[in-house]
N, C-alpha and C. Protein backbone atom coordinates (compact mmCIF):
# COMPACT_ATOMS: atom_id res chain seq x y z
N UNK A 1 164.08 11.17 132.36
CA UNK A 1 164.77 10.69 133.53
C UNK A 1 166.08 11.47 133.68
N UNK A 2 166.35 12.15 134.58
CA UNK A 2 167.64 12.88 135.32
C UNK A 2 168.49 12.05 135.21
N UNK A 3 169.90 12.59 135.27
CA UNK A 3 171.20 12.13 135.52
C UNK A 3 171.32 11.89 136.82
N UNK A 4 170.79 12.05 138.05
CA UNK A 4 170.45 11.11 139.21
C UNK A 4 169.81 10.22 139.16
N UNK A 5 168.71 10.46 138.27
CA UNK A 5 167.89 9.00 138.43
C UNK A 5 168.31 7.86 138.07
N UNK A 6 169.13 8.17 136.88
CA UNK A 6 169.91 7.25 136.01
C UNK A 6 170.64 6.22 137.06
N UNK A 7 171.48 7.28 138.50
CA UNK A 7 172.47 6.89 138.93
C UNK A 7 172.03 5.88 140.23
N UNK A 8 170.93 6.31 140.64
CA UNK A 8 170.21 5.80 141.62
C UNK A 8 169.16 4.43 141.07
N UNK A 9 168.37 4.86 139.75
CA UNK A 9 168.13 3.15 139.37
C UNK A 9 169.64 1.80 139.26
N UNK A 10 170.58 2.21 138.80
CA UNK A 10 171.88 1.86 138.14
C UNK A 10 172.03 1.39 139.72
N UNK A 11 172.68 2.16 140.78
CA UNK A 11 172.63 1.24 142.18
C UNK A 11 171.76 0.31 142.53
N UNK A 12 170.26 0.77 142.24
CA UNK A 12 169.46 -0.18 142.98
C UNK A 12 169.28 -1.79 142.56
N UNK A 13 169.60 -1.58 140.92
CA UNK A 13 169.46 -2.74 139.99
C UNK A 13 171.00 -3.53 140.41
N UNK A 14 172.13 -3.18 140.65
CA UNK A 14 173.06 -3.72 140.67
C UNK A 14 173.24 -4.75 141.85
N UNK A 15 174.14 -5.87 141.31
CA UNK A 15 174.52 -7.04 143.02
C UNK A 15 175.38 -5.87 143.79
N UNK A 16 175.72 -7.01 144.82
CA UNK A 16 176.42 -6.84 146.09
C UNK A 16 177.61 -6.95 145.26
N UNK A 17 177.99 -7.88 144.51
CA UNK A 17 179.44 -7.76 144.15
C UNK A 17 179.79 -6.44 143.37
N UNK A 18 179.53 -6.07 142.17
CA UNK A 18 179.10 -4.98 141.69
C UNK A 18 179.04 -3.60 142.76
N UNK A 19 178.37 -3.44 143.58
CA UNK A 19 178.68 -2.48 144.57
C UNK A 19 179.77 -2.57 144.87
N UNK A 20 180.26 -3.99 145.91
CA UNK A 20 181.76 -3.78 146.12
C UNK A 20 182.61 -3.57 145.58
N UNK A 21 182.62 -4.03 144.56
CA UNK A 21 183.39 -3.28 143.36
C UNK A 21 183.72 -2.21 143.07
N UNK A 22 182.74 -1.21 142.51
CA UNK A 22 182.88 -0.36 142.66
C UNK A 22 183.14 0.74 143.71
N UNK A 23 182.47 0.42 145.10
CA UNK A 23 183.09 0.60 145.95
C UNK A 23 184.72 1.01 146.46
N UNK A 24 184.81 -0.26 145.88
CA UNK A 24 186.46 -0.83 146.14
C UNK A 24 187.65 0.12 145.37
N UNK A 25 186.90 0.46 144.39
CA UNK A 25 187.49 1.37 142.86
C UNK A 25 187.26 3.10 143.41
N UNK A 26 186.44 2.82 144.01
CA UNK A 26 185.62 4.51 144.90
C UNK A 26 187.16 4.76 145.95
N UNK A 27 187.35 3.71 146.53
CA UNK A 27 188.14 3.77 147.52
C UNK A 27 189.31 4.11 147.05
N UNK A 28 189.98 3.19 145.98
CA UNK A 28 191.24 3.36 145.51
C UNK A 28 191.72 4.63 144.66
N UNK A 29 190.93 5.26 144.16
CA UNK A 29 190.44 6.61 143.32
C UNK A 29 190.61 7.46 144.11
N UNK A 30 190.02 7.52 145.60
CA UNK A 30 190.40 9.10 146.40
C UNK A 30 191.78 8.90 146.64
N UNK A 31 192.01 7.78 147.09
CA UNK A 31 193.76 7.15 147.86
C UNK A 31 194.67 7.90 146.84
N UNK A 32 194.09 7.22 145.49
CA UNK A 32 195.08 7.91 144.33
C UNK A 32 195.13 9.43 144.22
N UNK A 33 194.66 10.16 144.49
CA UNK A 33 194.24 11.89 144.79
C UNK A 33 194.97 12.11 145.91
N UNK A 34 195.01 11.33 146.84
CA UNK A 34 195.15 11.85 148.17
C UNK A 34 196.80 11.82 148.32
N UNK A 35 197.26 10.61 147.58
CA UNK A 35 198.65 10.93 147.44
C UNK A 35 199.75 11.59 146.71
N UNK A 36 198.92 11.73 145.59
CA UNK A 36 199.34 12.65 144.83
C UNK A 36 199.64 14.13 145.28
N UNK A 37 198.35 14.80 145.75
CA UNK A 37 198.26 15.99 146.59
C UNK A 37 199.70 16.34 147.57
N UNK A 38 199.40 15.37 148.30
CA UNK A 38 199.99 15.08 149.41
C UNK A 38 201.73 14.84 148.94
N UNK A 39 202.35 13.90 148.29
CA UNK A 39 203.47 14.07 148.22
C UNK A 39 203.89 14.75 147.41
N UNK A 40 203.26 15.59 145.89
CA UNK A 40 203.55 16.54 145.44
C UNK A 40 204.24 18.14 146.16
N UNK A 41 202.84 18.15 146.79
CA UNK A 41 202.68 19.05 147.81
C UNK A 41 204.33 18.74 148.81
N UNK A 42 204.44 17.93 149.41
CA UNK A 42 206.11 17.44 150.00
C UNK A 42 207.29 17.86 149.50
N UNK A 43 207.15 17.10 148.11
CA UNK A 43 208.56 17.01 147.37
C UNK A 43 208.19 18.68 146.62
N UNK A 44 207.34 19.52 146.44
CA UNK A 44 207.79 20.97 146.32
C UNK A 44 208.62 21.44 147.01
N UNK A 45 207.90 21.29 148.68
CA UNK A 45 208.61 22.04 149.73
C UNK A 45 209.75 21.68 150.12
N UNK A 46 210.43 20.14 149.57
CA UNK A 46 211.89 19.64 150.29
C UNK A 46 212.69 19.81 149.01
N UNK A 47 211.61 20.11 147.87
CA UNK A 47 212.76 20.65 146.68
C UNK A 47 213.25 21.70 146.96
N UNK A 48 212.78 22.77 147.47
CA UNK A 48 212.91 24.46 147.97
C UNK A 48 213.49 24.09 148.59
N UNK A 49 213.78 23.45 149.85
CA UNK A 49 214.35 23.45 150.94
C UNK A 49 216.38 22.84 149.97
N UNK A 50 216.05 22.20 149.52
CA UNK A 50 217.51 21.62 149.18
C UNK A 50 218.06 22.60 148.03
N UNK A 51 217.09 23.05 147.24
CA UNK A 51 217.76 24.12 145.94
C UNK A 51 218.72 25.41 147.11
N UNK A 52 218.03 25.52 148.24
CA UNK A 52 218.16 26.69 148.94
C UNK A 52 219.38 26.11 149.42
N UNK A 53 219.45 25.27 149.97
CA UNK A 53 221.13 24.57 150.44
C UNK A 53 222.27 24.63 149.35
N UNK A 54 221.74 23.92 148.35
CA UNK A 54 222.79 23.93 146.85
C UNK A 54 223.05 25.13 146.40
N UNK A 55 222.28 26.54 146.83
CA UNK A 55 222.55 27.58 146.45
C UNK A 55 223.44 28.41 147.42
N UNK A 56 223.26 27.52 148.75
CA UNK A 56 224.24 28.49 149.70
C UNK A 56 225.64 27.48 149.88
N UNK A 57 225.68 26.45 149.42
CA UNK A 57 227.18 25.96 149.12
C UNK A 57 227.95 26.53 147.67
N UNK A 58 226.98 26.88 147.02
CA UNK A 58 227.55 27.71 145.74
C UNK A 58 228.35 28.60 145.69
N UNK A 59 227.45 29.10 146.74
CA UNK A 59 227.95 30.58 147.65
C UNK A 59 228.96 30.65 148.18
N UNK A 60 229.65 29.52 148.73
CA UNK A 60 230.72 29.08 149.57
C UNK A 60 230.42 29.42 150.71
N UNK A 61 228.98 29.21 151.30
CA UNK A 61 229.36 28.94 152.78
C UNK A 61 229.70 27.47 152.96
N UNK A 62 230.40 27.47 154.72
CA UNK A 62 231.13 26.37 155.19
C UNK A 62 229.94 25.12 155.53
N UNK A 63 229.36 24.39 155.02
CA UNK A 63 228.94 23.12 155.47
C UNK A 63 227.46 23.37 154.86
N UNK A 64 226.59 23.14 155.22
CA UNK A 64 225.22 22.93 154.62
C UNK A 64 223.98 23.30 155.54
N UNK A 65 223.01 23.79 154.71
CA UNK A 65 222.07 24.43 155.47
C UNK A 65 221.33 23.14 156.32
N UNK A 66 221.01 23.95 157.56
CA UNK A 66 220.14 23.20 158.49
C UNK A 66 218.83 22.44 157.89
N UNK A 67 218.32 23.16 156.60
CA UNK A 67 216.58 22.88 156.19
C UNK A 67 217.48 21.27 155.33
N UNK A 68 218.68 21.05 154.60
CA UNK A 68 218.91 20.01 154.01
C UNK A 68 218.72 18.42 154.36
N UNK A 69 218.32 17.98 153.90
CA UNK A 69 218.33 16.05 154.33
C UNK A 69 219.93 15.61 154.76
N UNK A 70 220.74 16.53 154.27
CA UNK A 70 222.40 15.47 154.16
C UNK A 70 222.95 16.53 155.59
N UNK A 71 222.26 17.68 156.20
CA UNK A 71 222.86 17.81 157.35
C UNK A 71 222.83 16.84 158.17
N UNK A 72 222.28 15.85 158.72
CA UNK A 72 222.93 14.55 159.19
C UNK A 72 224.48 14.59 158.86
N UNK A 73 224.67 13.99 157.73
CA UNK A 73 225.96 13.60 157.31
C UNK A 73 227.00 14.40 156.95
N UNK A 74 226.56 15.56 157.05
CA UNK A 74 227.57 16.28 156.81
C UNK A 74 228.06 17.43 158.24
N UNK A 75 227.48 16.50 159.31
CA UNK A 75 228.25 16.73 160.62
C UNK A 75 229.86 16.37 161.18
N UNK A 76 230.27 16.26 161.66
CA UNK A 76 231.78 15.52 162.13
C UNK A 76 232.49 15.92 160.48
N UNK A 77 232.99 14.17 160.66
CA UNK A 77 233.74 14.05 159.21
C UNK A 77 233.07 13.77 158.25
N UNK A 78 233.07 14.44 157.07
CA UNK A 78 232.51 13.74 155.59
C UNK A 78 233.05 12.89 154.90
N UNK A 79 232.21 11.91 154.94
CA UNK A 79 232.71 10.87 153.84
C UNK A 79 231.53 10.32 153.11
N UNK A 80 232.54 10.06 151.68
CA UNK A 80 231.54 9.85 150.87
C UNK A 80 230.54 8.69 151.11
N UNK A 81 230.86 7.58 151.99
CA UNK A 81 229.96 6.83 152.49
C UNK A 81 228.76 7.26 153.39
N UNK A 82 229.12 8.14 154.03
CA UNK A 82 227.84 8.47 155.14
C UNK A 82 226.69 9.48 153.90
N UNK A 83 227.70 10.18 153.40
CA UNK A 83 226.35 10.82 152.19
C UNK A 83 225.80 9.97 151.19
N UNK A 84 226.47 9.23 150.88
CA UNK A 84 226.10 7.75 149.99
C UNK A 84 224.92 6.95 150.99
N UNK A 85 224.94 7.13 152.22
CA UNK A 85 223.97 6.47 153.09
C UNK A 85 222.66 7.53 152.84
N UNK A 86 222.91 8.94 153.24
CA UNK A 86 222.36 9.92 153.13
C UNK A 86 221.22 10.23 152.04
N UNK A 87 222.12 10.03 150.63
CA UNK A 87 221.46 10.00 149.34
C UNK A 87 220.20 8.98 149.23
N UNK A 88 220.92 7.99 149.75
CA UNK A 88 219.91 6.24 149.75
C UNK A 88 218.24 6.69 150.35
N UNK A 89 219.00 7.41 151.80
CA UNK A 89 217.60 7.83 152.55
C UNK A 89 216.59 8.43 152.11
N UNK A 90 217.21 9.80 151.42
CA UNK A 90 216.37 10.66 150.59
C UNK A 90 215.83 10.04 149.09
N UNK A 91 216.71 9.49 148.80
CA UNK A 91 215.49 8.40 147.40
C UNK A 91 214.62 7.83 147.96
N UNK A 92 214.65 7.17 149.14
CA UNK A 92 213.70 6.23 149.73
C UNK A 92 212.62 7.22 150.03
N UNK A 93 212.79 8.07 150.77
CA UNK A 93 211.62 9.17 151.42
C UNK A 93 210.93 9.81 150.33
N UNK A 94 212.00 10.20 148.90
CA UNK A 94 211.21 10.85 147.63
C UNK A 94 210.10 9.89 146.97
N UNK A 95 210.33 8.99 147.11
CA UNK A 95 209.91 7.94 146.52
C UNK A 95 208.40 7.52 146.85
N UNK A 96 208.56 7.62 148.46
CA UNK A 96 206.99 7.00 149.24
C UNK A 96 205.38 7.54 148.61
N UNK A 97 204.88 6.15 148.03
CA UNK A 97 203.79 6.61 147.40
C UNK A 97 203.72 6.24 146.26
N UNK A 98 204.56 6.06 145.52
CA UNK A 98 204.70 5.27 144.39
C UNK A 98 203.92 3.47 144.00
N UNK A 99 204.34 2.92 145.25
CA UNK A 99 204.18 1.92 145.05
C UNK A 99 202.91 1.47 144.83
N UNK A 100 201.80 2.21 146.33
CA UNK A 100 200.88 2.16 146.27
C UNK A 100 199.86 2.69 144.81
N UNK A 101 200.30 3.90 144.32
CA UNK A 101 200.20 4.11 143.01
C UNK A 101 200.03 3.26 141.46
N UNK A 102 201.21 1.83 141.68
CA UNK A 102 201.84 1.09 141.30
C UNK A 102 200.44 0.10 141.13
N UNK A 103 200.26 0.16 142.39
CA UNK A 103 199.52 -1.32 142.77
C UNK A 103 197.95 -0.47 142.21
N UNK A 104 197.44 0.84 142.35
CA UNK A 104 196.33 1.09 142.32
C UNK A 104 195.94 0.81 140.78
N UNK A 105 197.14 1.11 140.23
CA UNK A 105 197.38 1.45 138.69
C UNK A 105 196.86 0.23 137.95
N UNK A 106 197.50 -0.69 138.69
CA UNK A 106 197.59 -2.41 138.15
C UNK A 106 196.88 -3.59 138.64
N UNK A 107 196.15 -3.03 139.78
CA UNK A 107 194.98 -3.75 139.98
C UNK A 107 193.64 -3.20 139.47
N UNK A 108 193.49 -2.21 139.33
CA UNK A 108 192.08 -1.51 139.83
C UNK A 108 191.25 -1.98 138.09
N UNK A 109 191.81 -2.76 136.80
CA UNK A 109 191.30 -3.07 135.55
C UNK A 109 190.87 -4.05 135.99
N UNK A 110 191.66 -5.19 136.61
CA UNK A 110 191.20 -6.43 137.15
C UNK A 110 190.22 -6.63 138.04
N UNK A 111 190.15 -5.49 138.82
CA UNK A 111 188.97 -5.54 140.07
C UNK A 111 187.96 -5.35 139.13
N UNK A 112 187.43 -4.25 137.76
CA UNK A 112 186.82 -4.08 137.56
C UNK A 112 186.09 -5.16 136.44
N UNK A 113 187.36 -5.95 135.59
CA UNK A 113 186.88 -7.07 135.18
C UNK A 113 186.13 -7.96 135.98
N UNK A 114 186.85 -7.76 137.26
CA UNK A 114 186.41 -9.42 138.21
C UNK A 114 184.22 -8.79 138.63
N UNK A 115 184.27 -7.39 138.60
CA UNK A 115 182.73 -7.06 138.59
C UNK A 115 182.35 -7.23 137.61
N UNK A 116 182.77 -7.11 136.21
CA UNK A 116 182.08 -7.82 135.30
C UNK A 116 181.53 -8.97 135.22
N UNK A 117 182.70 -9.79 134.80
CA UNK A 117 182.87 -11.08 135.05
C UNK A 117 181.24 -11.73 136.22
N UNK A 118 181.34 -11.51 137.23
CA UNK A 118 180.34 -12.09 138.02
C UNK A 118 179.06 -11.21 137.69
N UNK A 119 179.05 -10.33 137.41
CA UNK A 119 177.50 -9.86 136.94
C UNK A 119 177.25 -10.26 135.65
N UNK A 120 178.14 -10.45 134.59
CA UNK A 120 177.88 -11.19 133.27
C UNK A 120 177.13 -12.47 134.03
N UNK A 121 177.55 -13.48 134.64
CA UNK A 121 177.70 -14.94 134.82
C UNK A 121 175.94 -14.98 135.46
N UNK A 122 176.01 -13.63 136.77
CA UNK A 122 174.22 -13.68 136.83
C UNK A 122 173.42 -13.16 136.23
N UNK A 123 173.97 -12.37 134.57
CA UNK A 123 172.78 -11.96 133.91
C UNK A 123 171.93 -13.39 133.78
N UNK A 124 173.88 -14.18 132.82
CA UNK A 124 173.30 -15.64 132.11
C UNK A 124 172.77 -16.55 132.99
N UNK A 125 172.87 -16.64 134.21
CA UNK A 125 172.17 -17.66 135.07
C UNK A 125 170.69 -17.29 134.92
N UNK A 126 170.32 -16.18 135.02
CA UNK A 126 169.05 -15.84 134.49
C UNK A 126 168.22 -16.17 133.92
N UNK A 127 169.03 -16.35 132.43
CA UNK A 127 168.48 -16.46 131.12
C UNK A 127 167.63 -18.07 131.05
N UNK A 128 167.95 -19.01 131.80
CA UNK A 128 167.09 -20.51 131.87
C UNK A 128 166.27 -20.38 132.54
N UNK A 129 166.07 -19.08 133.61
CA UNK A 129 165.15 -18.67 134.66
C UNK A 129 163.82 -18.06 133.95
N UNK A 130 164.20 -17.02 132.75
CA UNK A 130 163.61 -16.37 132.52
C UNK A 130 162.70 -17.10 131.37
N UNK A 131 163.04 -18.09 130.54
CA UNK A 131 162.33 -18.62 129.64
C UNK A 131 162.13 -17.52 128.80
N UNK A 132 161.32 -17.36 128.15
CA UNK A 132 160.62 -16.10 126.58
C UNK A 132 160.84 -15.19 127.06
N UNK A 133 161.10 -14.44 128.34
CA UNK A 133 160.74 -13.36 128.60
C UNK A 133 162.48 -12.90 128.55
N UNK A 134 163.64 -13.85 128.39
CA UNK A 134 164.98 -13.29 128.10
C UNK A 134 165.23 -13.32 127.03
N UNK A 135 164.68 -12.18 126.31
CA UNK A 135 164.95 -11.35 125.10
C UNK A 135 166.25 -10.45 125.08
N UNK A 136 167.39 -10.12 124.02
CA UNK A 136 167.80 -9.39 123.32
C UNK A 136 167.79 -8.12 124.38
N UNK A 137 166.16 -7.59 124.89
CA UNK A 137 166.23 -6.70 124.74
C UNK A 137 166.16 -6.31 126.43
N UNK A 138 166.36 -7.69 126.96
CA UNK A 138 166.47 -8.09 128.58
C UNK A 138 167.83 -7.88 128.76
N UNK A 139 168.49 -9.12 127.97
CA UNK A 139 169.93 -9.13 128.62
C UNK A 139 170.95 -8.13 128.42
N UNK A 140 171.05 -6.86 126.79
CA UNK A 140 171.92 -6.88 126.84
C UNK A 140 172.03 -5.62 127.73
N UNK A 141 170.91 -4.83 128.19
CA UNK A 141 171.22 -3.46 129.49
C UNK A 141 171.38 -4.08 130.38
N UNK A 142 171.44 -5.96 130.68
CA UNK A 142 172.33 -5.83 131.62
C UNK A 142 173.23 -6.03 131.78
N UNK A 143 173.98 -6.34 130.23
CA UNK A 143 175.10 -6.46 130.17
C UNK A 143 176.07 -5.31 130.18
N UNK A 144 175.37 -4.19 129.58
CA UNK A 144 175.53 -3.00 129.95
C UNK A 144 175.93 -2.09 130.65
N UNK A 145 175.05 -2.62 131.94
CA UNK A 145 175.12 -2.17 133.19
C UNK A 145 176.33 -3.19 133.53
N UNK A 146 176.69 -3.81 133.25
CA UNK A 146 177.87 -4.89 134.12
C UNK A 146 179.19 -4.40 133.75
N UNK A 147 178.95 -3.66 132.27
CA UNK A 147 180.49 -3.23 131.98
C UNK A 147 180.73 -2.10 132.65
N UNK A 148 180.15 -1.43 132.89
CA UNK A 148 180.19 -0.22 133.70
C UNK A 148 181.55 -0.55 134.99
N UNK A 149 181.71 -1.66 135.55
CA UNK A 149 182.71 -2.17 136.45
C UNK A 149 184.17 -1.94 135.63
N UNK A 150 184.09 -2.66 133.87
CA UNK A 150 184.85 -2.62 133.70
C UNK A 150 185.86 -1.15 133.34
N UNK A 151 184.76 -0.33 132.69
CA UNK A 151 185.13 0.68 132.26
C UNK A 151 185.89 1.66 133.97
N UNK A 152 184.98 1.46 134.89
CA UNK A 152 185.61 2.08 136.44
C UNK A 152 186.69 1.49 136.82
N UNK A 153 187.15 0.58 136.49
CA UNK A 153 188.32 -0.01 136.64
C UNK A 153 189.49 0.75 135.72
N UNK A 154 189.24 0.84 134.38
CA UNK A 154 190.13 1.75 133.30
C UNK A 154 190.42 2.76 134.09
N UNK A 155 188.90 3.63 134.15
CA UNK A 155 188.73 4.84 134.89
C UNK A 155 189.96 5.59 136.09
N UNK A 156 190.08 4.44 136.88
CA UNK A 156 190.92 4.67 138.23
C UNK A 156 192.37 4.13 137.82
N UNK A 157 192.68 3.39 137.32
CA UNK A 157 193.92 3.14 136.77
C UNK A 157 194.32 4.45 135.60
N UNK A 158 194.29 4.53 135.09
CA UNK A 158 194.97 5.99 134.20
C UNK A 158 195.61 6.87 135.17
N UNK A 159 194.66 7.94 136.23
CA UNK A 159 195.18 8.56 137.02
C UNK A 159 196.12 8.47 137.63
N UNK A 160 195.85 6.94 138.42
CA UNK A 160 197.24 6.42 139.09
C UNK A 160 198.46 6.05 138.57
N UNK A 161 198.57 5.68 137.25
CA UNK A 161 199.71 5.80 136.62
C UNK A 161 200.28 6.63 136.30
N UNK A 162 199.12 7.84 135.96
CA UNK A 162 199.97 8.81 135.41
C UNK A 162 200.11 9.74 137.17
N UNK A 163 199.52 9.72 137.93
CA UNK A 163 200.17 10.07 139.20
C UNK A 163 201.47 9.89 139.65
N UNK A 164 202.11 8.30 139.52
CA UNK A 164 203.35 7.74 139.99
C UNK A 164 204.06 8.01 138.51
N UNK A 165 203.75 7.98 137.51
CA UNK A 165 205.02 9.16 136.46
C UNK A 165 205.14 10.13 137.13
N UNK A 166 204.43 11.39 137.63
CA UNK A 166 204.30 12.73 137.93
C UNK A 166 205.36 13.00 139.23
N UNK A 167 204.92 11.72 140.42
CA UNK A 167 206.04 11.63 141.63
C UNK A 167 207.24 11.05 141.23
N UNK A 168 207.24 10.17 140.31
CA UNK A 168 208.87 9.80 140.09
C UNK A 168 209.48 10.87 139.24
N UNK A 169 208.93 11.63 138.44
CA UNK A 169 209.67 12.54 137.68
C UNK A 169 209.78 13.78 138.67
N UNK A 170 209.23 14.17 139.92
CA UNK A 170 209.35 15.06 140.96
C UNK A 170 210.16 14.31 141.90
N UNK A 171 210.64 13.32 142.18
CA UNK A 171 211.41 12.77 143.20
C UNK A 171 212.79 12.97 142.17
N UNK A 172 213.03 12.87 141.01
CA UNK A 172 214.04 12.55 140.41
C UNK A 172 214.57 13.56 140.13
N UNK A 173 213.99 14.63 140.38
CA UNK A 173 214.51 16.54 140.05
C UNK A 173 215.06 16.59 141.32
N UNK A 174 214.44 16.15 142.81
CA UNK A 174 215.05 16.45 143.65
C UNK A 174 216.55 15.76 144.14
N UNK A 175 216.17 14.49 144.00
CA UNK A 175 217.62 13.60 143.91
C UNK A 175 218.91 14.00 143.26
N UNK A 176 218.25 14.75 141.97
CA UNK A 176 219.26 15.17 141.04
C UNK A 176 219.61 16.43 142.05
N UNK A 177 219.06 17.68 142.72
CA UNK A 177 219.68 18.65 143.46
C UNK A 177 220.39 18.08 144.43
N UNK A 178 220.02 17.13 145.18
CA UNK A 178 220.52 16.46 146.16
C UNK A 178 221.95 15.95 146.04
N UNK A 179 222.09 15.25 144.79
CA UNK A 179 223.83 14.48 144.42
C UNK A 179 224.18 15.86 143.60
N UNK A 180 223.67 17.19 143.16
CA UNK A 180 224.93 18.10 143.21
C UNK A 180 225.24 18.33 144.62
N UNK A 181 224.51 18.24 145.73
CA UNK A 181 225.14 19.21 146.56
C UNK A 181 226.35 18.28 147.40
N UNK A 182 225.90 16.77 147.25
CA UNK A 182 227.06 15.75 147.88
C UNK A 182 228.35 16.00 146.73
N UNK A 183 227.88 16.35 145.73
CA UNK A 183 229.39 16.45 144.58
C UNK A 183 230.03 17.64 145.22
N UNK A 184 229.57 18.74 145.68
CA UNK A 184 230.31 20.12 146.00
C UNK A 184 230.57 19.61 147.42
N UNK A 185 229.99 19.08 148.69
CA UNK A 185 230.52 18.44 149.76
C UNK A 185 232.08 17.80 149.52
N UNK A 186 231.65 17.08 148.65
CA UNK A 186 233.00 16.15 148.25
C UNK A 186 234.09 16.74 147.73
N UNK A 187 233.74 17.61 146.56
CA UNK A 187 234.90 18.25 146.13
C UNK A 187 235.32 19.13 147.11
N UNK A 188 234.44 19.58 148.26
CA UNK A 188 235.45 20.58 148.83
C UNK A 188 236.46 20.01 149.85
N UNK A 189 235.45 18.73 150.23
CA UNK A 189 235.98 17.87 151.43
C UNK A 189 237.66 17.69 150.87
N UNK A 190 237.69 17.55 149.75
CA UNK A 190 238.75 16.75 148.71
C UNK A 190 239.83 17.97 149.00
N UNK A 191 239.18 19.15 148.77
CA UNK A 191 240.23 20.69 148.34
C UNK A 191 241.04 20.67 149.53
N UNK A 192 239.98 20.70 151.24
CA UNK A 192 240.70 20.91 152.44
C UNK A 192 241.79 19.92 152.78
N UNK A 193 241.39 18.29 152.36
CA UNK A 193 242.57 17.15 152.59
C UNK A 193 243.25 17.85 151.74
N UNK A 194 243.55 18.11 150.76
CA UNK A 194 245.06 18.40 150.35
C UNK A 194 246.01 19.32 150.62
């Protein structure tokens, strides 16, 4: 028997809950890929974009590059409050994606228990059904087959955790470029008042 066949008896034998389940785990598994990709892919390009600002205030040009998040605030007058608003924004925006991560991370064991759980409960409902013929050698492939939920549940949670480490430790490189470049704003803001 093929490694399709395997996969295609394994569907056909399984409940509706069990499908949804896994299903449900199918679903949360690309989501977890898709954001990863996706805001990795982001916070590269708005890291470049701000290293490139912090490198041309280094430089001593006058005010801050256009590609930066804190040109907002560093229009008119600077104060450390409007970049303090500024900073807030850009944690919030580095951040997006996490949560969901969070939640994929920390539900998706439980979803896969909760498919256990109910396909265990209709092996054993079975078993008074089946009289002699629920042998040992009946129940326990389908008990088998039921953990399979649980293990897809493990499965999809790992990634996602270690996904939302991967974006918070990439949001937190950029934040960190971000409050040097409000420290050199400030100190210069500081040099011209005096």
């Amino acid at each position: 028997m093929g490694g399709l066949d395997i996969f295609f008896n394994y569907f056909s034998r399984s409940s509706f809950i069990t499908l949804f389940v896994l299903s449900w785990l199918s679903i949360y598994f690309i989501v977890s890929f898709t954001i990863l990709f996706s805001r990795m892919f982001e916070l590269n390009m708005w890291q470049k974009k701000e290293q490139s600002a912090l490198e041309s205030l280094l430089m001593g040009t006058n005010g801050i590059g256009s590609e930066s998040i804190l040109k907002r605030c560093s229009t008119g007058k600077i104060s450390k409050e409007k970049l303090s608003v500024c900073v807030s924004i850009a944690e919030k925006n580095a951040t997006n994606g996490i949560t969901w991560l969070s939640i994929v991370a920390s539900t998706s064991p439980f979803i896969g228990l909760f498919g256990t759980v109910v396909s265990i409960l209709e092996t054993f409902s079975q078993l008074g059904v089946g009289g002699a013929n629920s042998s040992l050698g009946v129940i326990a492939p389908a008990i088998s087959e039921a953990l399979v939920a649980t293990g897809a549940g493990i499965f999809v949670a790992i990634p996602a955790y270690t996904f939302s480490m991967l974006i918070k430790r990439k949001a937190y490189e950029l934040m960190s470029v971000i409050r040097r470049e409000v420290d050199i704003l400030v100190a210069t803001k500081e040099a011209t008042d005096d």
